[in-house]
C-alpha atoms as a PDB file:
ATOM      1  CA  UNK A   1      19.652  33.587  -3.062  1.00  0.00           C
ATOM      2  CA  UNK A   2      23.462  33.188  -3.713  1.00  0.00           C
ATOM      3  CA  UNK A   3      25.081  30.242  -3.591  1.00  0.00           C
ATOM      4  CA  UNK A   4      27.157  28.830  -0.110  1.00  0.00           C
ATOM      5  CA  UNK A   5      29.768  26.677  -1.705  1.00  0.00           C
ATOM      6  CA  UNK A   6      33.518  27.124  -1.106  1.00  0.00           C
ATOM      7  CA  UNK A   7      35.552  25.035  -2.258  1.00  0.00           C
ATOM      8  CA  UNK A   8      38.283  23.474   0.361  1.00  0.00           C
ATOM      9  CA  UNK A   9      41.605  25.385   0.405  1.00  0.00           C
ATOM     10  CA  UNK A  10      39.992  29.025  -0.602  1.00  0.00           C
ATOM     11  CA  UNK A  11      42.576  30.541   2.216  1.00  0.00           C
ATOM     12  CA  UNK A  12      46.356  31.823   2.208  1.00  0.00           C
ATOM     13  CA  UNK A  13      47.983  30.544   5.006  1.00  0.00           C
ATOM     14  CA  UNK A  14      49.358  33.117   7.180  1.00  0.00           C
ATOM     15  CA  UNK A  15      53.176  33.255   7.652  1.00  0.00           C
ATOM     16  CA  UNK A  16      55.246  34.137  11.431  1.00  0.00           C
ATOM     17  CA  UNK A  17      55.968  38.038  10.693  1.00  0.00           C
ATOM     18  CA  UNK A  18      53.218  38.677   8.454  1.00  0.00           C
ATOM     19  CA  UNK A  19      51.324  42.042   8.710  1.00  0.00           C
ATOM     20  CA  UNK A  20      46.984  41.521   8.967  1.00  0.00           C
ATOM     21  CA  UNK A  21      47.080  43.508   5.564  1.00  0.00           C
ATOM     22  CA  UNK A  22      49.195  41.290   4.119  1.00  0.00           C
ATOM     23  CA  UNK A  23      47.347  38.416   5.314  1.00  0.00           C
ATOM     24  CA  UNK A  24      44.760  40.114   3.588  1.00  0.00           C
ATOM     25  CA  UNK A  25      46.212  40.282   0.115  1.00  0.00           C
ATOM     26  CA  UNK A  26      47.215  36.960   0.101  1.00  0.00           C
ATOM     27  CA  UNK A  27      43.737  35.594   1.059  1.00  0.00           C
ATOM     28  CA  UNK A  28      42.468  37.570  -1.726  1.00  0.00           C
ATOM     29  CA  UNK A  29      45.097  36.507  -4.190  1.00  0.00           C
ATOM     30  CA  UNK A  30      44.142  32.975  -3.449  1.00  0.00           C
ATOM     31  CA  UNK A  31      40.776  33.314  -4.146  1.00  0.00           C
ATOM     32  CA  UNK A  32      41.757  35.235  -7.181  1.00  0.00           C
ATOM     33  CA  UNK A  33      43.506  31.981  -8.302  1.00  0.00           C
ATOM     34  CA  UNK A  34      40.709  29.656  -8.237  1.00  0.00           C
ATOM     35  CA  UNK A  35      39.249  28.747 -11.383  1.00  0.00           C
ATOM     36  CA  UNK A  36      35.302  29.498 -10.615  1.00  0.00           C
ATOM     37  CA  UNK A  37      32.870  29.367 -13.185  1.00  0.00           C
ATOM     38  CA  UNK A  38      29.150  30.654 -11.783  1.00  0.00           C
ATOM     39  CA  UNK A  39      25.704  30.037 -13.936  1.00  0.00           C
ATOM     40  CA  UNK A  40      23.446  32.461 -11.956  1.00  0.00           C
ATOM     41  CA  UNK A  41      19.919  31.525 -11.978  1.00  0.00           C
ATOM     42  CA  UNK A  42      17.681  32.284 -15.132  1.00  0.00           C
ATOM     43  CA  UNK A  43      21.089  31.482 -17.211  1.00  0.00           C
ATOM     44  CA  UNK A  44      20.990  28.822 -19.744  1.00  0.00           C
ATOM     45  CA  UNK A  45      24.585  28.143 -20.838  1.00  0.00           C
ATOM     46  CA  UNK A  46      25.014  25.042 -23.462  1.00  0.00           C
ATOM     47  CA  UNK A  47      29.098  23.618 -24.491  1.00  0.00           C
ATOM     48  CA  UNK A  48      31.928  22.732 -23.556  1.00  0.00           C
ATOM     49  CA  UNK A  49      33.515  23.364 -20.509  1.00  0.00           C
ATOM     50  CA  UNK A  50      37.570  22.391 -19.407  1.00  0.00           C
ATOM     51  CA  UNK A  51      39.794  22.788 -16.784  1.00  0.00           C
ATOM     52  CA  UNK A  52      37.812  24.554 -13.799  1.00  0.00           C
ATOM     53  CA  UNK A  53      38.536  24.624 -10.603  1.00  0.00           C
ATOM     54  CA  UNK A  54      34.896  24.515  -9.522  1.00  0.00           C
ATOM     55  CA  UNK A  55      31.576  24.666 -11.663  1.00  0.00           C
ATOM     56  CA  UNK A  56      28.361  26.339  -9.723  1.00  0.00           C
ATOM     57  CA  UNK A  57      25.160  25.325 -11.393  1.00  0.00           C
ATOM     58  CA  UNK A  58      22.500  28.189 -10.020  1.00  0.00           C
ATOM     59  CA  UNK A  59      20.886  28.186 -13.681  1.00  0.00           C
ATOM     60  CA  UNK A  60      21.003  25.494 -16.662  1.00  0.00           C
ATOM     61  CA  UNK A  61      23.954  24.108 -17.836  1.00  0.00           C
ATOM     62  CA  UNK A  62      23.595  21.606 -21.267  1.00  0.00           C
ATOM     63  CA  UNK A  63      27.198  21.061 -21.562  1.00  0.00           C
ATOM     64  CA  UNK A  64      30.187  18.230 -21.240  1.00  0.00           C
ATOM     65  CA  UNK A  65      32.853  19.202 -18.511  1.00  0.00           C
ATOM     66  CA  UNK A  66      36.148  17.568 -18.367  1.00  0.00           C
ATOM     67  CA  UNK A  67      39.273  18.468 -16.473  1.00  0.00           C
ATOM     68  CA  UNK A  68      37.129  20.071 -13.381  1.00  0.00           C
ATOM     69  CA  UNK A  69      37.788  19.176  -9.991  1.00  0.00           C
ATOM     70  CA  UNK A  70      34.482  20.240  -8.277  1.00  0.00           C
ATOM     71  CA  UNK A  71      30.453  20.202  -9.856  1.00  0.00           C
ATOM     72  CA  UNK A  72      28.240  22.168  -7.669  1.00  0.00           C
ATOM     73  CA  UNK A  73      24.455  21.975  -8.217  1.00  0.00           C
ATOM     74  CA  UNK A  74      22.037  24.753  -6.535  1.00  0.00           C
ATOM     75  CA  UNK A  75      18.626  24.017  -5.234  1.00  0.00           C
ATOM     76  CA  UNK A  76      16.798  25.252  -8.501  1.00  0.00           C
ATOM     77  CA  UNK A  77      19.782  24.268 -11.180  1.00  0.00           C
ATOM     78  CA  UNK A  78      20.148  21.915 -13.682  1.00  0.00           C
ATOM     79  CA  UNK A  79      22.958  19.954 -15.308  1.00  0.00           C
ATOM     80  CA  UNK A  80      22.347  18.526 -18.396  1.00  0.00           C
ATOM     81  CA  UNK A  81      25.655  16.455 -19.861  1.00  0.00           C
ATOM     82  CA  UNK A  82      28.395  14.737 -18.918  1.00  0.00           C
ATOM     83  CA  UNK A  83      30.526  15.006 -16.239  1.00  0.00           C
ATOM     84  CA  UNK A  84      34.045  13.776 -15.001  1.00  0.00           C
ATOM     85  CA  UNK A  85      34.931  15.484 -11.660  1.00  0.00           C
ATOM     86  CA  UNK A  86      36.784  15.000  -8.420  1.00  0.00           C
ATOM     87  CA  UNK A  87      33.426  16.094  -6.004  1.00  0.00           C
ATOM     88  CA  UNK A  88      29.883  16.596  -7.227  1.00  0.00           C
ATOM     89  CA  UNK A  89      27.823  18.355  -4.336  1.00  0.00           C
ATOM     90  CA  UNK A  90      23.871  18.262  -5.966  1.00  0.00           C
ATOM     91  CA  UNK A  91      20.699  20.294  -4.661  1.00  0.00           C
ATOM     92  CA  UNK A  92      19.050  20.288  -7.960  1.00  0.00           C
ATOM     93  CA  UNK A  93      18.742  18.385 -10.897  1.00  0.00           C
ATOM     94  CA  UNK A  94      21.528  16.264 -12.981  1.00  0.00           C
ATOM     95  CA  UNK A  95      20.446  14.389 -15.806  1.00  0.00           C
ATOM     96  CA  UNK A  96      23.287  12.600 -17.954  1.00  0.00           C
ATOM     97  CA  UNK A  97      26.331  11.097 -17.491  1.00  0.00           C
ATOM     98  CA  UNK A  98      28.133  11.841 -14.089  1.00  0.00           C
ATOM     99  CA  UNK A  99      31.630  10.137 -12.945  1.00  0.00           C
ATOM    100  CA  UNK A 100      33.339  11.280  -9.652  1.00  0.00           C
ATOM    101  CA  UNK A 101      36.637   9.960  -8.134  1.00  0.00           C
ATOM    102  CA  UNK A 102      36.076  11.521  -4.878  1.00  0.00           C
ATOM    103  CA  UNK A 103      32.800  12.151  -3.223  1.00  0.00           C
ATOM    104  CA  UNK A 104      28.946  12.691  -4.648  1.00  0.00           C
ATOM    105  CA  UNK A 105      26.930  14.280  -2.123  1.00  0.00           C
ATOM    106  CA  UNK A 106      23.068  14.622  -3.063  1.00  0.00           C
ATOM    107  CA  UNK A 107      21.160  16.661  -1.072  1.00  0.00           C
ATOM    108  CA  UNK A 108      17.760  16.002   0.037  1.00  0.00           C
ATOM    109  CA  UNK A 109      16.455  18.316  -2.609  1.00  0.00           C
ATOM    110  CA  UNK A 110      18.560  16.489  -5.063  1.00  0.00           C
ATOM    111  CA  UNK A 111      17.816  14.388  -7.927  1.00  0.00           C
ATOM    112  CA  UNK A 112      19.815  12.315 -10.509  1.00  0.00           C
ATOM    113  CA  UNK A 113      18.930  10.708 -13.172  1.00  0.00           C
ATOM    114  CA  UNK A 114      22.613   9.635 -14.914  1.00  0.00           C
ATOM    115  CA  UNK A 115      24.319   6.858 -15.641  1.00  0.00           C
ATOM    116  CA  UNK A 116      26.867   7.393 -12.073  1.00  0.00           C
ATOM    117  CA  UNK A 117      29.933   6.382 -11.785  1.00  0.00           C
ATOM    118  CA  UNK A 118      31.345   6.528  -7.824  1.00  0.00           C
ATOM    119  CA  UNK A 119      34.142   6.209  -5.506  1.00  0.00           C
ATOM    120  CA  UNK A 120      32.244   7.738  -2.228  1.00  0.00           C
ATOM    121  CA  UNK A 121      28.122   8.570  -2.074  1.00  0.00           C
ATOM    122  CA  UNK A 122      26.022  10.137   0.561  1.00  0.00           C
ATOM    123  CA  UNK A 123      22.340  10.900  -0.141  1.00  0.00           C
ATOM    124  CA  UNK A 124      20.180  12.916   2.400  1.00  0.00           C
ATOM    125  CA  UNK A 125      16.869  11.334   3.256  1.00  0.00           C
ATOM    126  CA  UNK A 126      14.385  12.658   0.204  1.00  0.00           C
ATOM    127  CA  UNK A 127      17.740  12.621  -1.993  1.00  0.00           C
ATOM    128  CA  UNK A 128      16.461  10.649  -5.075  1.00  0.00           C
ATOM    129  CA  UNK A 129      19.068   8.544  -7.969  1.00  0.00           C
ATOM    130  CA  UNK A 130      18.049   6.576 -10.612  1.00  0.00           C
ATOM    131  CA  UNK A 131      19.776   5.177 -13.569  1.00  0.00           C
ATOM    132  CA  UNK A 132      22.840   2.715 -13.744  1.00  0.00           C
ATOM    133  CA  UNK A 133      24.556   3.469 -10.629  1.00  0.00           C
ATOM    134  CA  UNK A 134      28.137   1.986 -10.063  1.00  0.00           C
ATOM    135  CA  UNK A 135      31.070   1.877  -7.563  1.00  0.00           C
ATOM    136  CA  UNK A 136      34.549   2.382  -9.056  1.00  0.00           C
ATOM    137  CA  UNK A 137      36.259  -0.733  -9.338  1.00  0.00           C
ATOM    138  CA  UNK A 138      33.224  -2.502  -8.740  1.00  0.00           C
ATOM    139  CA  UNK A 139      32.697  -5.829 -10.709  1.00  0.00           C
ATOM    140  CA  UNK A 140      30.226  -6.561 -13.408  1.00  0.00           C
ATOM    141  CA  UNK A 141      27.412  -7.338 -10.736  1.00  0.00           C
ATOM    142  CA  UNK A 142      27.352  -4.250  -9.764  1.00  0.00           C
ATOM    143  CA  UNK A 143      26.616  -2.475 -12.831  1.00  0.00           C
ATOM    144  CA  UNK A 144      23.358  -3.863 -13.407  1.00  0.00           C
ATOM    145  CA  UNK A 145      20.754  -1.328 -13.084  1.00  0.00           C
ATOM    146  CA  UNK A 146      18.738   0.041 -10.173  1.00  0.00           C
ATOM    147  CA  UNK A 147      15.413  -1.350 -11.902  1.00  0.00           C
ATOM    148  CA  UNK A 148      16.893  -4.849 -12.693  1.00  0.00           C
ATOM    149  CA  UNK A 149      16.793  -5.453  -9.045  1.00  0.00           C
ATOM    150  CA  UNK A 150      14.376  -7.746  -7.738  1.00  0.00           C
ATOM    151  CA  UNK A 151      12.093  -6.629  -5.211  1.00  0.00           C
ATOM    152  CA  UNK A 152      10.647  -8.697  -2.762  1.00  0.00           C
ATOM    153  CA  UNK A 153       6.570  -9.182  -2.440  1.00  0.00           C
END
């Protein structure tokens, strides 16, 4: 199964007097441009890893990431690390550290266990996150743990 994800602005735009093959070149030239790195399933890659465009987790990855604008985690993958991107999209497994200035999107198949920093979250029903979870610019409250809340009888 290969992966679905495409990052937003993937396509040249096409220009008043521009031949179809030309189009053509530039779309591939675009795509071409986009820093992609791809850990295919039954990879295990452990490190570093800076300035991506876009990270596709299909396999393991043990590794810190900084400088990337987009995480994406395939049903089956795992993330093990830290992580300081724009967008995280999850389907499988991220266990770690995990701060996003955009959106995190977990899937229903998705499951974190991280200390999460947030600006925007959306979690399928099923989606599962545990660990210190916290808002960006959200006060002190808010970073208590998930387990330090009380629960009512």
């Amino acid at each position: 199964m290969s992966s679905t994800f495409k990052p937003l602005g993937t396509t040249a735009p096409i220009m008043p007097n521009q031949s179809a093959q030309s189009a053509a070149k530039a779309a591939a030239e675009a795509q071409t441009a986009i820093r992609k790195l791809v850990v295919g399933r039954g990879i295990v890659f452990s490190g570093e890893i800076k300035s991506c465009d876009c990270l596709v987790v299909e396999g393991t990855v043990k590794a810190n990431i900084a400088g990337c604008r987009d995480i994406y985690i395939a049903e089956g993958g795992l993330f093990t690390g830290s992580a300081s991107v724009e967008n995280a999209e999850i389907r499988g497994r991220l266990e770690g550290d995990l701060s996003t200035s955009g959106r995190l999107l977990i899937h229903a198949s998705g499951k974190i266990a991280a200390e999460v920093n947030y600006n925007q979250i959306e979690i399928e029903r099923g989606g599962e996150i545990s660990g210190k979870v916290q808002a960006q610019g959200a006060g002190q409250a808010a970073a208590a743990p998930l387990a330090a809340v009380p629960r009512r009888a």
